[in-house]
N, C-alpha and C. Protein backbone atom coordinates (compact mmCIF):
# COMPACT_ATOMS: atom_id res chain seq x y z
N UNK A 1 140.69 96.14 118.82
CA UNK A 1 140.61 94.72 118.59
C UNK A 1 139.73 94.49 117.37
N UNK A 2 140.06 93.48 116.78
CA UNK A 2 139.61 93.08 114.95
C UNK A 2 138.86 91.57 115.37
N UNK A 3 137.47 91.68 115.01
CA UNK A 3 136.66 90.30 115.42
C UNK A 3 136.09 89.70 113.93
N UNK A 4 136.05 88.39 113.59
CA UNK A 4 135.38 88.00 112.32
C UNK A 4 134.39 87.68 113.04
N UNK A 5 133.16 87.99 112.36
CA UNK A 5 131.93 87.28 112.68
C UNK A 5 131.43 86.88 111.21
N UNK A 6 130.13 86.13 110.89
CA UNK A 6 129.41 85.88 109.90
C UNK A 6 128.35 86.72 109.72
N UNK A 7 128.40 86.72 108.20
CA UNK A 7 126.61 87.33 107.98
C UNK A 7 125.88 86.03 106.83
N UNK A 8 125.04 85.98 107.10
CA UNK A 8 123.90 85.12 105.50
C UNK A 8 123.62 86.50 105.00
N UNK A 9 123.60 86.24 103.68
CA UNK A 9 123.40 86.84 102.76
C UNK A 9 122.57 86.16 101.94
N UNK A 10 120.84 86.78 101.50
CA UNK A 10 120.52 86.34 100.57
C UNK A 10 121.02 86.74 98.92
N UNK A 11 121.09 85.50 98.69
CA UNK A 11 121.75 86.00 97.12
C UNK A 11 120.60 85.25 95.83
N UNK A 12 119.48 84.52 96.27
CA UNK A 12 118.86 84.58 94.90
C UNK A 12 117.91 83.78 95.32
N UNK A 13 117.22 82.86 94.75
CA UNK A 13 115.82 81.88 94.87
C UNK A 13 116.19 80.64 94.22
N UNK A 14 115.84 79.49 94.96
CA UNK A 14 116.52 78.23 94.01
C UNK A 14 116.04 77.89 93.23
N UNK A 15 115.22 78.05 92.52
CA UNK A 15 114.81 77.90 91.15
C UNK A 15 115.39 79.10 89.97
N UNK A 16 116.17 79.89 90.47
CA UNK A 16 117.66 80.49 90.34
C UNK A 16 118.27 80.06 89.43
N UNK A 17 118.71 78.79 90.12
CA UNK A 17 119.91 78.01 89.92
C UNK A 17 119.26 76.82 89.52
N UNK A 18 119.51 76.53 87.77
CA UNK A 18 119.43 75.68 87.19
C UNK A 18 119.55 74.52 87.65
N UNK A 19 118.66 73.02 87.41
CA UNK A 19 118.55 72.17 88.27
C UNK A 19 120.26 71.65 87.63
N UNK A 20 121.25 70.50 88.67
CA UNK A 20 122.57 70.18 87.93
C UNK A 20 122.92 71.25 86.61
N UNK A 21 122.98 72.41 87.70
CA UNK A 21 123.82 73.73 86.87
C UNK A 21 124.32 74.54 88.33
N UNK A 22 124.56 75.73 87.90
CA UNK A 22 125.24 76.69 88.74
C UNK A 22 124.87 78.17 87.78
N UNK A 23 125.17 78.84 89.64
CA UNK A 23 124.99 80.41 88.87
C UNK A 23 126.45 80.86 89.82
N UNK A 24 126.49 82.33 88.98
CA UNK A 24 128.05 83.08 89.79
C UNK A 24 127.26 84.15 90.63
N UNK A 25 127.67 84.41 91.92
CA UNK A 25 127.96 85.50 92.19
C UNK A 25 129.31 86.27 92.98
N UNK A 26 129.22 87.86 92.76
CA UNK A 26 130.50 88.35 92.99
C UNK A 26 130.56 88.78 94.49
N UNK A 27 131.25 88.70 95.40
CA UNK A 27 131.25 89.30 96.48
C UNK A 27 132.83 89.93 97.09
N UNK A 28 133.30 91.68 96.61
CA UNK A 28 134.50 91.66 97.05
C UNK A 28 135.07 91.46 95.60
N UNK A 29 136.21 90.85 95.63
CA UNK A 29 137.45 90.27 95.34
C UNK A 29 137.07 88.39 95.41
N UNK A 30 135.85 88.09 95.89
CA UNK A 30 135.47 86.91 95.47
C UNK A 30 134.31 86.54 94.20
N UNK A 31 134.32 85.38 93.24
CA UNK A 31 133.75 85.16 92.89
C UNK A 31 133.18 83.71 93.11
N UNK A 32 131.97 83.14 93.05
CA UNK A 32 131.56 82.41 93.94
C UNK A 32 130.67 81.61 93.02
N UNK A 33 130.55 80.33 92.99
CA UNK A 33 129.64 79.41 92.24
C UNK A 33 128.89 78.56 93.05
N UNK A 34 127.14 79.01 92.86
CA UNK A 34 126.65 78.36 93.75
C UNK A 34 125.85 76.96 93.00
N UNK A 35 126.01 76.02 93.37
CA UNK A 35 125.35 74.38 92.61
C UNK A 35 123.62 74.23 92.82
N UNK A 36 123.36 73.58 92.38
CA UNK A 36 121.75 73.08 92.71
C UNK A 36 122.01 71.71 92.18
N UNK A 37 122.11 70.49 92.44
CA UNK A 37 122.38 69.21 92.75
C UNK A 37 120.69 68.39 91.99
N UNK A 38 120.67 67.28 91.00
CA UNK A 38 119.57 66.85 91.03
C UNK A 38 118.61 66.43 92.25
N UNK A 39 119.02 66.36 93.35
CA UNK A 39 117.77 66.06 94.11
C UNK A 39 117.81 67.64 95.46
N UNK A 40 117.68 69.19 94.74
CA UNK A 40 117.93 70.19 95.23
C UNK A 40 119.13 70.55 96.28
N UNK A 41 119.90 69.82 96.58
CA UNK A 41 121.07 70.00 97.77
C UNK A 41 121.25 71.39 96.89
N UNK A 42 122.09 72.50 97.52
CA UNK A 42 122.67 73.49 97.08
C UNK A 42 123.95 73.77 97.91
N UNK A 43 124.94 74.27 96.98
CA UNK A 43 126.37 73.74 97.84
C UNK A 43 127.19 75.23 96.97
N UNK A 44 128.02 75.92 97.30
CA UNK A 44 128.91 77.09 96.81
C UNK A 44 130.26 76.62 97.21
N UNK A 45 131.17 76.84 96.03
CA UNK A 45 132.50 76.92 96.15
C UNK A 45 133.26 78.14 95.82
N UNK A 46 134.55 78.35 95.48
CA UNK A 46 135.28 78.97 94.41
C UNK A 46 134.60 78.94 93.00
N UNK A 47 135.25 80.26 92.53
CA UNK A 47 134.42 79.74 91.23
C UNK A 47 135.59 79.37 90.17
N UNK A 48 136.74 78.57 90.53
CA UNK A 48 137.77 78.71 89.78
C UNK A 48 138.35 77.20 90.25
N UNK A 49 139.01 76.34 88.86
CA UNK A 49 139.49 75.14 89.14
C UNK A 49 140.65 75.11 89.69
N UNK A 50 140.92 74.39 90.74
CA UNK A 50 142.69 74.57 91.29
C UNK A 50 143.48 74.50 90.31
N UNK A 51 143.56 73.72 89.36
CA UNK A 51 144.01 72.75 88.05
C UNK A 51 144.74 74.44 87.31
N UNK A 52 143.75 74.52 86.35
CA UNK A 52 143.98 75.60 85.50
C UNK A 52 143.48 77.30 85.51
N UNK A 53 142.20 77.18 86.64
CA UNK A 53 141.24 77.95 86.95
C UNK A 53 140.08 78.04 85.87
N UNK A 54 139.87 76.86 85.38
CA UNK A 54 138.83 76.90 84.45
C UNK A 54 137.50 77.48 85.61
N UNK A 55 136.42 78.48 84.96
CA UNK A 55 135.48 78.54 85.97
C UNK A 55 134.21 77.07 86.18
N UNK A 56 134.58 76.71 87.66
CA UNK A 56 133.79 75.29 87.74
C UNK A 56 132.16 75.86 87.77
N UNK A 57 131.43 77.06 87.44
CA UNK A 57 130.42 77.27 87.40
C UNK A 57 129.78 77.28 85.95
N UNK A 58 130.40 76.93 84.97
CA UNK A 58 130.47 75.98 83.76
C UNK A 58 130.16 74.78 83.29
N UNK A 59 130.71 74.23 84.72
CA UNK A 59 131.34 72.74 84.58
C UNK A 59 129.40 71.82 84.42
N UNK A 60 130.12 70.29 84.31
CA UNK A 60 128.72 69.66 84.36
C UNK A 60 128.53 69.03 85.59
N UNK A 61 127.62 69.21 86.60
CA UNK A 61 127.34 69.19 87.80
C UNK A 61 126.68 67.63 87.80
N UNK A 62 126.99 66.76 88.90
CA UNK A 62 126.71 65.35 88.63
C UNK A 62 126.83 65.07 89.43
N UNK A 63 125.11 63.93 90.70
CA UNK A 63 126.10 63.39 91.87
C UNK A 63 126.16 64.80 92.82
N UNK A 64 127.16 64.50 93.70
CA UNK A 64 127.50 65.96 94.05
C UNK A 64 129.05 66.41 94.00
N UNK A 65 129.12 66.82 92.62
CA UNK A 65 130.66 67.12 92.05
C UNK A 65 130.35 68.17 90.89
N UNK A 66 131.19 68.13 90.23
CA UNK A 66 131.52 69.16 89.16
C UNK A 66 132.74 68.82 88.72
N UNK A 67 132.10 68.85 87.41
CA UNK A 67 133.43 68.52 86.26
C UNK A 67 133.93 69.51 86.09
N UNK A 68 135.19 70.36 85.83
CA UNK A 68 135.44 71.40 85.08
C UNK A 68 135.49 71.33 83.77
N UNK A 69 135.06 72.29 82.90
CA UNK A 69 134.82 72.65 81.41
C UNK A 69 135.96 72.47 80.77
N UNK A 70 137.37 72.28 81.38
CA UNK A 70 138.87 72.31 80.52
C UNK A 70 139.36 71.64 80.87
N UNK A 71 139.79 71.12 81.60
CA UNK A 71 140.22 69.71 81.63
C UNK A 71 139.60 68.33 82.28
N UNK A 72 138.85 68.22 82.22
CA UNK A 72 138.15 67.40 82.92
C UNK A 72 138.20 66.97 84.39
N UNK A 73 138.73 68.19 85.63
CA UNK A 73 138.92 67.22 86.76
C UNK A 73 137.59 67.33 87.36
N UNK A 74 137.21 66.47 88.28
CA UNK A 74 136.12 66.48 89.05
C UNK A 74 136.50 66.82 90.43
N UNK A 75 135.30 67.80 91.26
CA UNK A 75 135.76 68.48 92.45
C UNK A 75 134.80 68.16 92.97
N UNK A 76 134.48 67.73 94.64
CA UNK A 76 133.64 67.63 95.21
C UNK A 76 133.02 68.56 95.80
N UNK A 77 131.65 69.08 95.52
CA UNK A 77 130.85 70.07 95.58
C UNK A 77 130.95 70.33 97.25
N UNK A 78 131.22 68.61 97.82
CA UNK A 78 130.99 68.71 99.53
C UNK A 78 132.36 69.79 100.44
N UNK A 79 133.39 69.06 99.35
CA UNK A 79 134.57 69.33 100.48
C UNK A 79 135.20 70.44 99.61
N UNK A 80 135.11 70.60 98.10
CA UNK A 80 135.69 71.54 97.36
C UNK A 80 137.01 71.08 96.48
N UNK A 81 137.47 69.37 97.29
CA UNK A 81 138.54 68.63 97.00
C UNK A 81 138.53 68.40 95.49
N UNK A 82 139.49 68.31 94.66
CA UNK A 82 139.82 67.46 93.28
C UNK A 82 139.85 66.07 94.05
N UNK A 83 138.95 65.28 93.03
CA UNK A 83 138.77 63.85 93.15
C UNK A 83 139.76 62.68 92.32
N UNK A 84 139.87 61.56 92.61
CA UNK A 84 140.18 60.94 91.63
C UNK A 84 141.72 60.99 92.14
N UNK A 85 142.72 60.88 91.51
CA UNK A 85 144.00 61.18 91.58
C UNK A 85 144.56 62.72 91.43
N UNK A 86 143.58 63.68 90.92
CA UNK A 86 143.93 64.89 90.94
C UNK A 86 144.35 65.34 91.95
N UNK A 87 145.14 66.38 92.41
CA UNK A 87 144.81 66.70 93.83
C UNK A 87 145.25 68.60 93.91
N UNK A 88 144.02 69.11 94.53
CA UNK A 88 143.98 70.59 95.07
C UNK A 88 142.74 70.52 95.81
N UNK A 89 142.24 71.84 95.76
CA UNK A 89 141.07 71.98 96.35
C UNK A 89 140.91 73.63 96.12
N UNK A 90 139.67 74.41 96.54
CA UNK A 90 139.10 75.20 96.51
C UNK A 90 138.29 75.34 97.38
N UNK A 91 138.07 77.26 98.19
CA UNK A 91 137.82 77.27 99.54
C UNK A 91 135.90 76.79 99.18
N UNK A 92 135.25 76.40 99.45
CA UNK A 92 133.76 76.25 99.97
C UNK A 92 133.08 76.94 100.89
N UNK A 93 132.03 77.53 100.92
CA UNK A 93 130.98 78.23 101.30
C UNK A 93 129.88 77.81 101.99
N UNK A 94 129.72 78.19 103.27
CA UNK A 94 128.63 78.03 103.70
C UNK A 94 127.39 78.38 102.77
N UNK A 95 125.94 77.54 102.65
CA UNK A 95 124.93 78.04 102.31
C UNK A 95 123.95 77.60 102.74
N UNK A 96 122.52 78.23 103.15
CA UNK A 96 121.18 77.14 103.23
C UNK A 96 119.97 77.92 102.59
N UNK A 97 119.07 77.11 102.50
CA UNK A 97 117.87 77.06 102.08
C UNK A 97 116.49 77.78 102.69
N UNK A 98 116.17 78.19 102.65
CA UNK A 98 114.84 78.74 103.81
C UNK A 98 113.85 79.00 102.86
N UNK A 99 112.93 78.69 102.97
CA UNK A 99 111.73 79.29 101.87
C UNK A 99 112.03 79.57 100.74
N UNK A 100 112.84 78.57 100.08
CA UNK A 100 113.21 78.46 98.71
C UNK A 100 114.32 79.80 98.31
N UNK A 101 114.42 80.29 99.59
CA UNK A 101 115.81 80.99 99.20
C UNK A 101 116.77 81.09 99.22
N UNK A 102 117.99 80.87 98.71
CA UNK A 102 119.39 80.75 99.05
C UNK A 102 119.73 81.63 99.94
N UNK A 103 120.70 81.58 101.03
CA UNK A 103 121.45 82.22 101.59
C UNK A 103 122.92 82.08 101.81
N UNK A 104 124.06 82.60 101.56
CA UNK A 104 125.18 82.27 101.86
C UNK A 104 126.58 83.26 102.68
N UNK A 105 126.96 82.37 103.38
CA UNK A 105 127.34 82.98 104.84
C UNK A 105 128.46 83.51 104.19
N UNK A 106 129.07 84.93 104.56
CA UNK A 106 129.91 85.53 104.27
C UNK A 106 130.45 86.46 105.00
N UNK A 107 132.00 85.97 105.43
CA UNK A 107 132.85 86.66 106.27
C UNK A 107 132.65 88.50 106.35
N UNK A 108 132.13 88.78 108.03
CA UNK A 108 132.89 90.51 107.69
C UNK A 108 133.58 90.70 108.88
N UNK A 109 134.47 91.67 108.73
CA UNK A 109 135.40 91.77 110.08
C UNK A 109 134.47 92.95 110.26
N UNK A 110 135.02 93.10 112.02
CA UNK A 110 134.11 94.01 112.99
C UNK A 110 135.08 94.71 113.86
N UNK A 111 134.91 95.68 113.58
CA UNK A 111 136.18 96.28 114.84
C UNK A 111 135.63 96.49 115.89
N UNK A 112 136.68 96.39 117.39
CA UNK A 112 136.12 96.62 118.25
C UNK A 112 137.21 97.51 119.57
N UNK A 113 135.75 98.00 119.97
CA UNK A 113 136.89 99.47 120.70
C UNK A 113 137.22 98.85 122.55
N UNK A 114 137.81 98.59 122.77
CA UNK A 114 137.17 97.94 124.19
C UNK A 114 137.79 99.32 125.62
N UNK A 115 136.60 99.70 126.39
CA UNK A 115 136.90 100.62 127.12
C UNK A 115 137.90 100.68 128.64
């Protein structure tokens, strides 16, 4: 039997992550853009625009959204949604905060033997 569970993963310190900027990290076959919001919220998505795949860890972070760098759509940092009349989305990431350190939750499968 095949079980998903979660792990947190620390991945950096929020002063890291540029205040209304973003940093990348790689995990896997994922690449991952994590936000720092003007009043510190910190929020991870995809790091790729539904649109064109411009990378939204580029983009100009505002509010709690992100512009992408190439065409201008705006994505909500909350839900991962294209705003506005655009419409896609991109998967979003658990993350939190603890003593000024980022952590972000990341899928591992677990096998299991049952007797």
């Amino acid at each position: 039997m095949t079980m998903s569970a979660t792990k947190w993963v620390e991945v950096c310190h929020i002063h890291d992550i540029p205040a209304r900027g973003a940093i990348r990290v790689e995990f896997g076959n994922h690449t991952i853009a994590i936000f720092r919001t003007f009043d510190n919220t910190v929020r991870a998505l995809e790091d790729h625009c539904p649109h064109k795949g411009g990378a939204l860890s580029a983009g100009i972070v505002h509010d709690d959204c992100v512009t992408c760098p190439l065409h201008n759509w705006v994505i909500s940092l909350e839900s991962g949604k294209a705003l506005g009349e655009d419409v896609g989305r991109v998967n979003k990431y658990a993350v939190r905060v603890r003593n000024e350190k980022v952590f972000l939750e990341t899928p591992t499968t677990v096998a299991l033997s049952v007797a």
